[in-house]
PDB file of N, CA and C in Angstrom:
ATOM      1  N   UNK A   1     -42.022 -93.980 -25.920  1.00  0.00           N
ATOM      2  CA  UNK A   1     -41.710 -95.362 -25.709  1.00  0.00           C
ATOM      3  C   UNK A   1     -42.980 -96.177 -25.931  1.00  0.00           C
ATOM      4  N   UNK A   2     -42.452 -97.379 -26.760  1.00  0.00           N
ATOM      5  CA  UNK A   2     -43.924 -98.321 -26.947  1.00  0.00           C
ATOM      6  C   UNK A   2     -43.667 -99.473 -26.590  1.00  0.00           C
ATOM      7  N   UNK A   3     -44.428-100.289 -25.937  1.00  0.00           N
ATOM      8  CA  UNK A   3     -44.215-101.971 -25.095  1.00  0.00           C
ATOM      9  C   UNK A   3     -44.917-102.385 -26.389  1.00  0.00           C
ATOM     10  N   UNK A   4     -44.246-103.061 -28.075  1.00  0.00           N
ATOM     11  CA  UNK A   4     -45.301-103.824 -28.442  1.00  0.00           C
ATOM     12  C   UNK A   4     -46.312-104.669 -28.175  1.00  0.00           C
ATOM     13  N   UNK A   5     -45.724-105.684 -27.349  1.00  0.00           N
ATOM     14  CA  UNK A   5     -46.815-106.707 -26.560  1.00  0.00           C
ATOM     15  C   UNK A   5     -48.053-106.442 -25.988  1.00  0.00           C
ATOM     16  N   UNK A   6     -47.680-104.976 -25.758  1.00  0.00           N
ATOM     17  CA  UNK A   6     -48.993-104.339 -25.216  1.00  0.00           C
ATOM     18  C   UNK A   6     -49.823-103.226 -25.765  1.00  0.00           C
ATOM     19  N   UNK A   7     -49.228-102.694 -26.668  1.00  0.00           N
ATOM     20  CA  UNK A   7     -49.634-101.639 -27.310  1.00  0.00           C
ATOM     21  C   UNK A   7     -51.157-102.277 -28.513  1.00  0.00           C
ATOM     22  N   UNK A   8     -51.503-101.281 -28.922  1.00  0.00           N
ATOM     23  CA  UNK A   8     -52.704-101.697 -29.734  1.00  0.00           C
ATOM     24  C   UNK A   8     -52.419-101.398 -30.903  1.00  0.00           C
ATOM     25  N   UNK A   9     -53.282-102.387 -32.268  1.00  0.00           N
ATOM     26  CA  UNK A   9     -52.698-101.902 -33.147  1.00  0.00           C
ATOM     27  C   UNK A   9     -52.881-100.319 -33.840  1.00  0.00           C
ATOM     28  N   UNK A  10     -53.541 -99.893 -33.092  1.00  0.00           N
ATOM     29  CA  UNK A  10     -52.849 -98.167 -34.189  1.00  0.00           C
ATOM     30  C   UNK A  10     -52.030 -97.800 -33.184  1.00  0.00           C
ATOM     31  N   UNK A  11     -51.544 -98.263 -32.239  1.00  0.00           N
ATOM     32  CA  UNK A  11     -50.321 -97.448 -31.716  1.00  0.00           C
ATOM     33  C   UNK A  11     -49.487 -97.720 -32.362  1.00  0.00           C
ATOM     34  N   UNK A  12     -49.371 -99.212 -32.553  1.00  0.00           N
ATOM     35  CA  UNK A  12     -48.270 -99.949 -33.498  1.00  0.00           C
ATOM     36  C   UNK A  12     -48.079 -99.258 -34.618  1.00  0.00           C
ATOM     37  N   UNK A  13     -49.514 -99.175 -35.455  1.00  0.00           N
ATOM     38  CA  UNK A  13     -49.244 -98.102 -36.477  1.00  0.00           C
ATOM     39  C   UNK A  13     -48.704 -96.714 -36.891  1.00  0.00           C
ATOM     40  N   UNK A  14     -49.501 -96.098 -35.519  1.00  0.00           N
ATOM     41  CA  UNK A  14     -48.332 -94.964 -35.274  1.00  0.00           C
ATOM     42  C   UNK A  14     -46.827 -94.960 -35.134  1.00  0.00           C
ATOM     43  N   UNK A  15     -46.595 -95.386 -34.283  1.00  0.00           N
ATOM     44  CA  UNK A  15     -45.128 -95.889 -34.058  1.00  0.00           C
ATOM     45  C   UNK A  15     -44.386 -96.252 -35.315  1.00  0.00           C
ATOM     46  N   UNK A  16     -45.153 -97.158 -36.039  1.00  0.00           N
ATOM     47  CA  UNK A  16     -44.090 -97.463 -37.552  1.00  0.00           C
ATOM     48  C   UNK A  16     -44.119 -96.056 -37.995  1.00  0.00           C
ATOM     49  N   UNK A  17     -45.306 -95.467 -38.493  1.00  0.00           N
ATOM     50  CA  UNK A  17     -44.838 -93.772 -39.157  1.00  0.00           C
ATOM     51  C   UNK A  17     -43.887 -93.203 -39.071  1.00  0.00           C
ATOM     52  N   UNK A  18     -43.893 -93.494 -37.721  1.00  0.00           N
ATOM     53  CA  UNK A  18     -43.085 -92.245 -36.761  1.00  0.00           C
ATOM     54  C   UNK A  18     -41.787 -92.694 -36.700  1.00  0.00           C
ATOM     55  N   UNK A  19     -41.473 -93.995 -36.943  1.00  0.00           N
ATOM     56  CA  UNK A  19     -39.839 -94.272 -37.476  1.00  0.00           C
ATOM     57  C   UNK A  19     -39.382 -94.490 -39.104  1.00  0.00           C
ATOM     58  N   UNK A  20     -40.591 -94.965 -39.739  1.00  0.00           N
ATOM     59  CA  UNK A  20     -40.251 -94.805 -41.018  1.00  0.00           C
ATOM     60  C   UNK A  20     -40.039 -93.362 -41.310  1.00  0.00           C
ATOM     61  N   UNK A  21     -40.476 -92.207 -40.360  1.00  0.00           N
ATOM     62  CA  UNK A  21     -40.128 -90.653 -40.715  1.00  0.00           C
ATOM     63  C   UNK A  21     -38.613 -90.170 -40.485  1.00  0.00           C
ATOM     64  N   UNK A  22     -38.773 -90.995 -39.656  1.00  0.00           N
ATOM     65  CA  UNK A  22     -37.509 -90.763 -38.791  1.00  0.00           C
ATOM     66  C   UNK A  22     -36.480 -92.002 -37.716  1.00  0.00           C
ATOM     67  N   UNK A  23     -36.165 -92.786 -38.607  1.00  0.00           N
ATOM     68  CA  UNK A  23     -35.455 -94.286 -37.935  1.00  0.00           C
ATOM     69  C   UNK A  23     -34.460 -94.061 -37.338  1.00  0.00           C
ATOM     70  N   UNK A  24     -33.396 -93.195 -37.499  1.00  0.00           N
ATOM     71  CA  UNK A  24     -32.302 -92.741 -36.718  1.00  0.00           C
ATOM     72  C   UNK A  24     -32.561 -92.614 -34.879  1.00  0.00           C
ATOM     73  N   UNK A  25     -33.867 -91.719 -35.096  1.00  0.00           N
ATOM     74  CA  UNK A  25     -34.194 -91.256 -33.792  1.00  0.00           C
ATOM     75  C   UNK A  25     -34.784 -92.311 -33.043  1.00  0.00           C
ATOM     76  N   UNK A  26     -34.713 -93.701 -33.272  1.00  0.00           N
ATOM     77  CA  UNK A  26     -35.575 -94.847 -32.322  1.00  0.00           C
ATOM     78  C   UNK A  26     -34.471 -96.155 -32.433  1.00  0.00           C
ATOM     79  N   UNK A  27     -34.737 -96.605 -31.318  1.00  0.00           N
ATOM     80  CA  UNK A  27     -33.976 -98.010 -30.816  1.00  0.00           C
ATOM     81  C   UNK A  27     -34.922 -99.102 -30.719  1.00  0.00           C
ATOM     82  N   UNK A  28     -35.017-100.527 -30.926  1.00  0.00           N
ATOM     83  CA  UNK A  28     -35.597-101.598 -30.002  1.00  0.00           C
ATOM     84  C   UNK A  28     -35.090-102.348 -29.400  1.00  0.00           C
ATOM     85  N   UNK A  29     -35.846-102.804 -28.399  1.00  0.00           N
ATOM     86  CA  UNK A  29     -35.108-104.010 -27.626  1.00  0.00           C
ATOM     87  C   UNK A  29     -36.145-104.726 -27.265  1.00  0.00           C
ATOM     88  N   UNK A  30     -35.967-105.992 -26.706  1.00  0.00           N
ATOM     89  CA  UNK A  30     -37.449-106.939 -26.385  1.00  0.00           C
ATOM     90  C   UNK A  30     -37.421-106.529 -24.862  1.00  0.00           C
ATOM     91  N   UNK A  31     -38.819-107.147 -24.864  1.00  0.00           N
ATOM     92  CA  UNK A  31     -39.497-107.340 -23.663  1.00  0.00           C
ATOM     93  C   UNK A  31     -39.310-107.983 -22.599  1.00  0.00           C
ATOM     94  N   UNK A  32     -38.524-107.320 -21.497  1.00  0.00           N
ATOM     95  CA  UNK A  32     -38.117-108.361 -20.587  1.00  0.00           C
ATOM     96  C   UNK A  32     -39.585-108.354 -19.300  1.00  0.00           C
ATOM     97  N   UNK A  33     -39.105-109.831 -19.341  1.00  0.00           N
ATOM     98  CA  UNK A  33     -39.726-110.522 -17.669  1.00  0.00           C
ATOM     99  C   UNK A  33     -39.380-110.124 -16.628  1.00  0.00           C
ATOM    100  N   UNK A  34     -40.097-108.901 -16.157  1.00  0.00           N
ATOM    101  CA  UNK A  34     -39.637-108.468 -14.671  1.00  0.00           C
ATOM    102  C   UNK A  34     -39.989-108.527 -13.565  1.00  0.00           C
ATOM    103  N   UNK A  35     -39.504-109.288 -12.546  1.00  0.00           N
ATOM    104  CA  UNK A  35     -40.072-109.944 -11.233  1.00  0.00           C
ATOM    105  C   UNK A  35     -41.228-108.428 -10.846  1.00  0.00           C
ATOM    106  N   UNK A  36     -42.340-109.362  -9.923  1.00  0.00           N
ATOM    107  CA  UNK A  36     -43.216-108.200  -9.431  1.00  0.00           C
ATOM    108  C   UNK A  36     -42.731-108.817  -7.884  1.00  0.00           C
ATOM    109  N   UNK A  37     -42.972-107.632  -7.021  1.00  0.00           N
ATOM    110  CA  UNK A  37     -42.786-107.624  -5.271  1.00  0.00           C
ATOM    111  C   UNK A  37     -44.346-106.998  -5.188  1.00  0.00           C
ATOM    112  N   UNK A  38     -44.559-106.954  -3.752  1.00  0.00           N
ATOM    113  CA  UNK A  38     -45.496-106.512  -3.064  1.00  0.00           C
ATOM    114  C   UNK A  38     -44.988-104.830  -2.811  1.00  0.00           C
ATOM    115  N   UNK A  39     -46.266-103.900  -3.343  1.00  0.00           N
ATOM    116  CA  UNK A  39     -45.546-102.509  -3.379  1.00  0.00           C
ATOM    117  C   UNK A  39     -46.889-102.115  -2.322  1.00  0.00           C
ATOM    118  N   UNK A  40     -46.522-101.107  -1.440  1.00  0.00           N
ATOM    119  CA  UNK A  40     -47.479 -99.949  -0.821  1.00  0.00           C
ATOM    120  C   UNK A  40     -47.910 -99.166  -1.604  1.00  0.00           C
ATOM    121  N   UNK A  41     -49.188 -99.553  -1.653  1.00  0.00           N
ATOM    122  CA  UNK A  41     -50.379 -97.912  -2.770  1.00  0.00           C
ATOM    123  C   UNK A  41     -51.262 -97.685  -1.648  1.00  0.00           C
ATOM    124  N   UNK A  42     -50.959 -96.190  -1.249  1.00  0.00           N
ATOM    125  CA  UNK A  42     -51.637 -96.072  -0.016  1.00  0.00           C
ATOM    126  C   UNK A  42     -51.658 -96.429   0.987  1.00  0.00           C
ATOM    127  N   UNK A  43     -53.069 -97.824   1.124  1.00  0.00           N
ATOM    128  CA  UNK A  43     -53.567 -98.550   2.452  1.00  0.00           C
ATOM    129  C   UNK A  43     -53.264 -99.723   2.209  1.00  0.00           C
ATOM    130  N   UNK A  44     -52.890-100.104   0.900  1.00  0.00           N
ATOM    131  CA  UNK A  44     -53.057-101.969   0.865  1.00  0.00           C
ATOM    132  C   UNK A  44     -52.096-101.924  -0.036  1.00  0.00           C
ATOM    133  N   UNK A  45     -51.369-103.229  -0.455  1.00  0.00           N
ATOM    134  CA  UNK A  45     -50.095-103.854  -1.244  1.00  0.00           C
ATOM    135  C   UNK A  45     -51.090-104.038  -2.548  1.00  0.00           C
ATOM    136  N   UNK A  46     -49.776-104.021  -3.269  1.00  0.00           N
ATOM    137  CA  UNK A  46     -50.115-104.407  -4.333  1.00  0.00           C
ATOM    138  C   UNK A  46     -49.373-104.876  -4.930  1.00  0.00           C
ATOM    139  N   UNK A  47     -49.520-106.083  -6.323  1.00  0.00           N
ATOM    140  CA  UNK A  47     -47.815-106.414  -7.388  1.00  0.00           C
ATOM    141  C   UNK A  47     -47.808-105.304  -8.255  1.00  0.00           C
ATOM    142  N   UNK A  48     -46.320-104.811  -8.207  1.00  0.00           N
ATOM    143  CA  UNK A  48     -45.901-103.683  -9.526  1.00  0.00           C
ATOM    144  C   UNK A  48     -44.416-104.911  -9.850  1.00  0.00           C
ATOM    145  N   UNK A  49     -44.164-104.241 -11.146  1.00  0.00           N
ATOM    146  CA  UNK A  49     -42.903-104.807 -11.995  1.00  0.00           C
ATOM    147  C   UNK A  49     -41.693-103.924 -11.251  1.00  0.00           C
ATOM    148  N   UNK A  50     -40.734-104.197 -11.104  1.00  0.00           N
ATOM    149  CA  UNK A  50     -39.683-104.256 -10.529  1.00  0.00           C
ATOM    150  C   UNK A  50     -38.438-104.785 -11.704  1.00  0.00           C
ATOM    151  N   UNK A  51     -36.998-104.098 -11.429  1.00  0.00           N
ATOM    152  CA  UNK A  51     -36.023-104.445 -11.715  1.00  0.00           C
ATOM    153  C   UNK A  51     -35.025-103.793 -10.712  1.00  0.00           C
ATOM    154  N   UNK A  52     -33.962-104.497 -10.465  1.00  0.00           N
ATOM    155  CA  UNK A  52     -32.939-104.506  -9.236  1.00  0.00           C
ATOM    156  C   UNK A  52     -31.404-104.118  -9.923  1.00  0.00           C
ATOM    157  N   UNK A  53     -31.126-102.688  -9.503  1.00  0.00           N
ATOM    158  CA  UNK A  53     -29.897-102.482 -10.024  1.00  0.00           C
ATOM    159  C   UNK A  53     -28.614-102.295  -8.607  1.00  0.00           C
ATOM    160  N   UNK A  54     -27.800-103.030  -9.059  1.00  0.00           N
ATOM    161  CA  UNK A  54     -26.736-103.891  -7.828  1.00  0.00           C
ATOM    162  C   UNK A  54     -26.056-102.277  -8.373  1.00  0.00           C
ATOM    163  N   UNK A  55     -25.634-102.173  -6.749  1.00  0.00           N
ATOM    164  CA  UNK A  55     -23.869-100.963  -6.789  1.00  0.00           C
ATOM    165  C   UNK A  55     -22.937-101.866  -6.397  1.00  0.00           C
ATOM    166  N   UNK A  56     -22.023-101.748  -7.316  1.00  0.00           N
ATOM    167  CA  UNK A  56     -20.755-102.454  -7.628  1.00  0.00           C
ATOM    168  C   UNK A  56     -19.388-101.415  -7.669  1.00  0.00           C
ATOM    169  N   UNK A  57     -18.355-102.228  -6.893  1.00  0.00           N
ATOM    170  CA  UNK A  57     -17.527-101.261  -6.198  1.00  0.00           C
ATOM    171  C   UNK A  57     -16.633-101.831  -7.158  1.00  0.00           C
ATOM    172  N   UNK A  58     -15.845-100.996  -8.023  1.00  0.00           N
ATOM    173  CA  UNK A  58     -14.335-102.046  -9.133  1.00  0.00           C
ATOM    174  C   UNK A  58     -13.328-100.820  -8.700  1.00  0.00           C
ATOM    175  N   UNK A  59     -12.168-101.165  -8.716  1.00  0.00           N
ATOM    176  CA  UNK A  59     -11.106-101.265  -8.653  1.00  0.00           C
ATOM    177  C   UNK A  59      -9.812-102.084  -8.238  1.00  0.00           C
ATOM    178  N   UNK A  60      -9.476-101.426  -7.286  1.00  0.00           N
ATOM    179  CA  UNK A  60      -8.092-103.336  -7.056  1.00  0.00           C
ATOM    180  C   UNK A  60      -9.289-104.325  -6.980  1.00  0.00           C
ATOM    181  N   UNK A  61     -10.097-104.521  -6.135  1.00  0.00           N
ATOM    182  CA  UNK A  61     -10.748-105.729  -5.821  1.00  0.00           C
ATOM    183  C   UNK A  61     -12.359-105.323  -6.893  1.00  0.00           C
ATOM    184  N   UNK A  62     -12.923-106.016  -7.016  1.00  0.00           N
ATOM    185  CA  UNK A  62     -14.316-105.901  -7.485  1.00  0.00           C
ATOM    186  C   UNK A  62     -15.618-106.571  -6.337  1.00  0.00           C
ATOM    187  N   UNK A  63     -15.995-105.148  -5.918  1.00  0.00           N
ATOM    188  CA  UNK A  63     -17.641-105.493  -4.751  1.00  0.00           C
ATOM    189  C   UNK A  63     -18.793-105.481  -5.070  1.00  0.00           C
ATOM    190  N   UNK A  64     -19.672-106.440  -4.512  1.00  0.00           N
ATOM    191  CA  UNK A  64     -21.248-106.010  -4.419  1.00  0.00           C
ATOM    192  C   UNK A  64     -21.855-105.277  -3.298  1.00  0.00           C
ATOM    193  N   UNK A  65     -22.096-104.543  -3.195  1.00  0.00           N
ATOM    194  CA  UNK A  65     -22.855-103.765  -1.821  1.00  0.00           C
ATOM    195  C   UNK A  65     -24.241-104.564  -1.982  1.00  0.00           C
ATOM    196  N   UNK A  66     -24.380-104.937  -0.859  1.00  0.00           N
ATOM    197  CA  UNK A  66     -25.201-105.850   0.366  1.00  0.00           C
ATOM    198  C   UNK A  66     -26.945-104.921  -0.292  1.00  0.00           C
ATOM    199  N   UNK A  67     -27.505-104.801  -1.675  1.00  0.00           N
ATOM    200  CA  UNK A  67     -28.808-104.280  -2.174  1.00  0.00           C
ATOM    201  C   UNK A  67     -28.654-102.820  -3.124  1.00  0.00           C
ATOM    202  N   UNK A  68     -28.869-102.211  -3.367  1.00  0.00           N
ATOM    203  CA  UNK A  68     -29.181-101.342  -4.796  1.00  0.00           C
ATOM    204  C   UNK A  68     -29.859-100.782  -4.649  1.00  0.00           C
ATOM    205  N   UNK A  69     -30.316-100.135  -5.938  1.00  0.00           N
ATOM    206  CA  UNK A  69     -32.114 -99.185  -6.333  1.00  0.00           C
ATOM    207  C   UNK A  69     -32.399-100.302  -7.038  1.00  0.00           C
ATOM    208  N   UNK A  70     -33.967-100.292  -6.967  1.00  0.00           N
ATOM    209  CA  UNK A  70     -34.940-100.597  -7.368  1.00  0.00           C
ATOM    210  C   UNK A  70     -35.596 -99.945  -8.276  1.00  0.00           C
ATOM    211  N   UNK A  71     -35.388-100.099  -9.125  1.00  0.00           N
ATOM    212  CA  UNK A  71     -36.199 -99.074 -10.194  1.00  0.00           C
ATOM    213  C   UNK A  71     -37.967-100.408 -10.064  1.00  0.00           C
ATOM    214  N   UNK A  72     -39.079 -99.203  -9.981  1.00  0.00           N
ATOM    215  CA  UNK A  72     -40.274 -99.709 -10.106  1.00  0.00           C
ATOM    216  C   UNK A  72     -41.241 -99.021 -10.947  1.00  0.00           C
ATOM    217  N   UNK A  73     -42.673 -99.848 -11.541  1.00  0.00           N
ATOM    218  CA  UNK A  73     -43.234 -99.657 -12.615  1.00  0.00           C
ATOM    219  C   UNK A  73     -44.551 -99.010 -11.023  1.00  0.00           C
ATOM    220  N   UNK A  74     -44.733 -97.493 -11.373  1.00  0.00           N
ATOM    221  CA  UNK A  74     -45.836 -96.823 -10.537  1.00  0.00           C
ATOM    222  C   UNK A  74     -47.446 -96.919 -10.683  1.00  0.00           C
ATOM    223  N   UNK A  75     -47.241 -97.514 -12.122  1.00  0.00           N
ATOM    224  CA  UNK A  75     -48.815 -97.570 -12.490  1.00  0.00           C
ATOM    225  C   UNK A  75     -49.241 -99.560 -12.168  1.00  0.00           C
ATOM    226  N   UNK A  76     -50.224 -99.810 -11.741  1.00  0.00           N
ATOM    227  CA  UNK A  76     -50.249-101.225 -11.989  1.00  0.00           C
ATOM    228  C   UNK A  76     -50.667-101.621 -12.947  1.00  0.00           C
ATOM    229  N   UNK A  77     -49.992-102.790 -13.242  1.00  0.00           N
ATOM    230  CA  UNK A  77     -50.048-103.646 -14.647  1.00  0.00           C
ATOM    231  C   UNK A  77     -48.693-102.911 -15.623  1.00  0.00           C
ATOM    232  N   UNK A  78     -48.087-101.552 -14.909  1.00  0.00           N
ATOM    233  CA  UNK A  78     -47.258-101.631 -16.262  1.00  0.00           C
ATOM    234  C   UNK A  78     -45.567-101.742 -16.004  1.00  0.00           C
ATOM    235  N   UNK A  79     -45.475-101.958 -17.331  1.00  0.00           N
ATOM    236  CA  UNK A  79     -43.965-102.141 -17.249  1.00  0.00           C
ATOM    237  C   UNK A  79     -42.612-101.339 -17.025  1.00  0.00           C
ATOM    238  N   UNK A  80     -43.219-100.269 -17.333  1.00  0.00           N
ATOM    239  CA  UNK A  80     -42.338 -98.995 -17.033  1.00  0.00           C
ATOM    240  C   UNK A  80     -41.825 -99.108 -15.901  1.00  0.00           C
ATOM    241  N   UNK A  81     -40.481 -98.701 -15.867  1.00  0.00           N
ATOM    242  CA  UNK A  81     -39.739 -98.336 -14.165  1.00  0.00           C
ATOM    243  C   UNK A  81     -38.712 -97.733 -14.648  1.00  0.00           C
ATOM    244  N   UNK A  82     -38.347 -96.947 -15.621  1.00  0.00           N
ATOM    245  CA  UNK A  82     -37.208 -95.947 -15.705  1.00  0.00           C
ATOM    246  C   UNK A  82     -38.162 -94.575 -15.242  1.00  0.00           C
ATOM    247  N   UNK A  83     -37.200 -93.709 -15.021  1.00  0.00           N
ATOM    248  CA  UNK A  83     -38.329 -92.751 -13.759  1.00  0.00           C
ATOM    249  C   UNK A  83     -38.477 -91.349 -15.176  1.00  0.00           C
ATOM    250  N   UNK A  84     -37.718 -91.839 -16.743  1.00  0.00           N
ATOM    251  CA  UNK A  84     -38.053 -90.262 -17.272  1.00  0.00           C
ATOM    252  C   UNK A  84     -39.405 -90.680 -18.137  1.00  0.00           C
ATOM    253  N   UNK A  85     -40.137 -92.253 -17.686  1.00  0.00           N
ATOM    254  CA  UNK A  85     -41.171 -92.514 -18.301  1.00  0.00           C
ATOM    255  C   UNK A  85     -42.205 -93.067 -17.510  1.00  0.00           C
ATOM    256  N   UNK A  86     -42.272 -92.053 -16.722  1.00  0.00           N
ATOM    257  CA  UNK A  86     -43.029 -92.647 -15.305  1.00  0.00           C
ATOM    258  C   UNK A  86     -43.273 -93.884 -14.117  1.00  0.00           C
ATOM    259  N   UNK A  87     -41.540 -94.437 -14.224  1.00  0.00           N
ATOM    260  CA  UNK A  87     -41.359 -95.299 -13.097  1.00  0.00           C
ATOM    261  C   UNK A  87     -40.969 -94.308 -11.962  1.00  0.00           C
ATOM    262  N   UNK A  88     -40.434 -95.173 -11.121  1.00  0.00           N
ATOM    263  CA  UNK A  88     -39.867 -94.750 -10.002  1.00  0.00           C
ATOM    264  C   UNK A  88     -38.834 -95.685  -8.981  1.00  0.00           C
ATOM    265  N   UNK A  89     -38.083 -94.984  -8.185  1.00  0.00           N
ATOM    266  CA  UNK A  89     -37.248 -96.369  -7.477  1.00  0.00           C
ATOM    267  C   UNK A  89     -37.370 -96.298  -5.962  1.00  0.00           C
ATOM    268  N   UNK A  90     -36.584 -97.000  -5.532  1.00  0.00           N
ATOM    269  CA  UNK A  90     -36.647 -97.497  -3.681  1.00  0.00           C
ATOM    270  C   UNK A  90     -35.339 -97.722  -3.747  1.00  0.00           C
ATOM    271  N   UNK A  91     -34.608 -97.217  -2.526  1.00  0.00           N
ATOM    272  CA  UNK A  91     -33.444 -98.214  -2.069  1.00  0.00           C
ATOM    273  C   UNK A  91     -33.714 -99.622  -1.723  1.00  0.00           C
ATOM    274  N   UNK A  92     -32.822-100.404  -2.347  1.00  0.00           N
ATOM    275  CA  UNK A  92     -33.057-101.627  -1.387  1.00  0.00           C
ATOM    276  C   UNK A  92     -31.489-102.434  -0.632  1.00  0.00           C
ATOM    277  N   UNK A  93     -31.790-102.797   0.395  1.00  0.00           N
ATOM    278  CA  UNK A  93     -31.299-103.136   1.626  1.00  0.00           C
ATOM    279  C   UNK A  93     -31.401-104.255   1.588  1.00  0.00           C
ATOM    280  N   UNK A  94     -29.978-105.089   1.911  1.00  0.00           N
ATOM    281  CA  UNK A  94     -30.201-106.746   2.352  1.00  0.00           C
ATOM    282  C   UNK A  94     -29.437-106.688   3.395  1.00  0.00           C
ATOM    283  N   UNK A  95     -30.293-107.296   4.468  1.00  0.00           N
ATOM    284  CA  UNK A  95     -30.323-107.330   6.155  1.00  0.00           C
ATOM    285  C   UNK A  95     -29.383-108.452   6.626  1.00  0.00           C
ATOM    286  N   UNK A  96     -29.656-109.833   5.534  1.00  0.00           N
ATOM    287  CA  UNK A  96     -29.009-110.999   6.581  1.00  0.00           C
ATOM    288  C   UNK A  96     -28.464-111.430   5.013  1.00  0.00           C
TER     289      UNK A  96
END
């Protein structure tokens, strides 16, 4: 996986190779804006990137359950938060 926005250019360069070899095997999509929260590293907070995935109940009626997972970016500064590219998640809980 490559974040253009952030990548450098010979990654960029790499990356084109590596789909002009093989374009079937790669997708893009842009860069989304993902809220940062205050995360625990260790002893002190810190901002990581965050995205909020709602559980939704469908059948006769259609529900939101009251918070979700959290998928979060583990490294700071990055964008990653799917966990097979080194994010990670949290339950999250809404109280009131």
């Amino acid at each position: 996986m490559m974040i253009g926005p952030h990548a450098s250019k010979q990654e960029r360069e790499d990356c084109a190779r590596r789909i002009e070899a093989d374009p079937r095997n790669y997708i893009a999509q842009p860069t989304l804006a993902l809220s940062r929260v205050p995360t625990l590293v260790e002893d002190h907070l810190e901002g990581r990137h965050v995205d909020l995935r709602p559980y939704v109940l469908y059948g006769r009626d259609v529900y939101v359950l009251p918070g979700g997972m959290t998928r979060v970016a583990l490294r700071k500064g990055s964008l990653v938060v799917n966990s097979s590219q080194g994010g990670g998640n949290k339950d999250t809980w809404v109280l009131s």
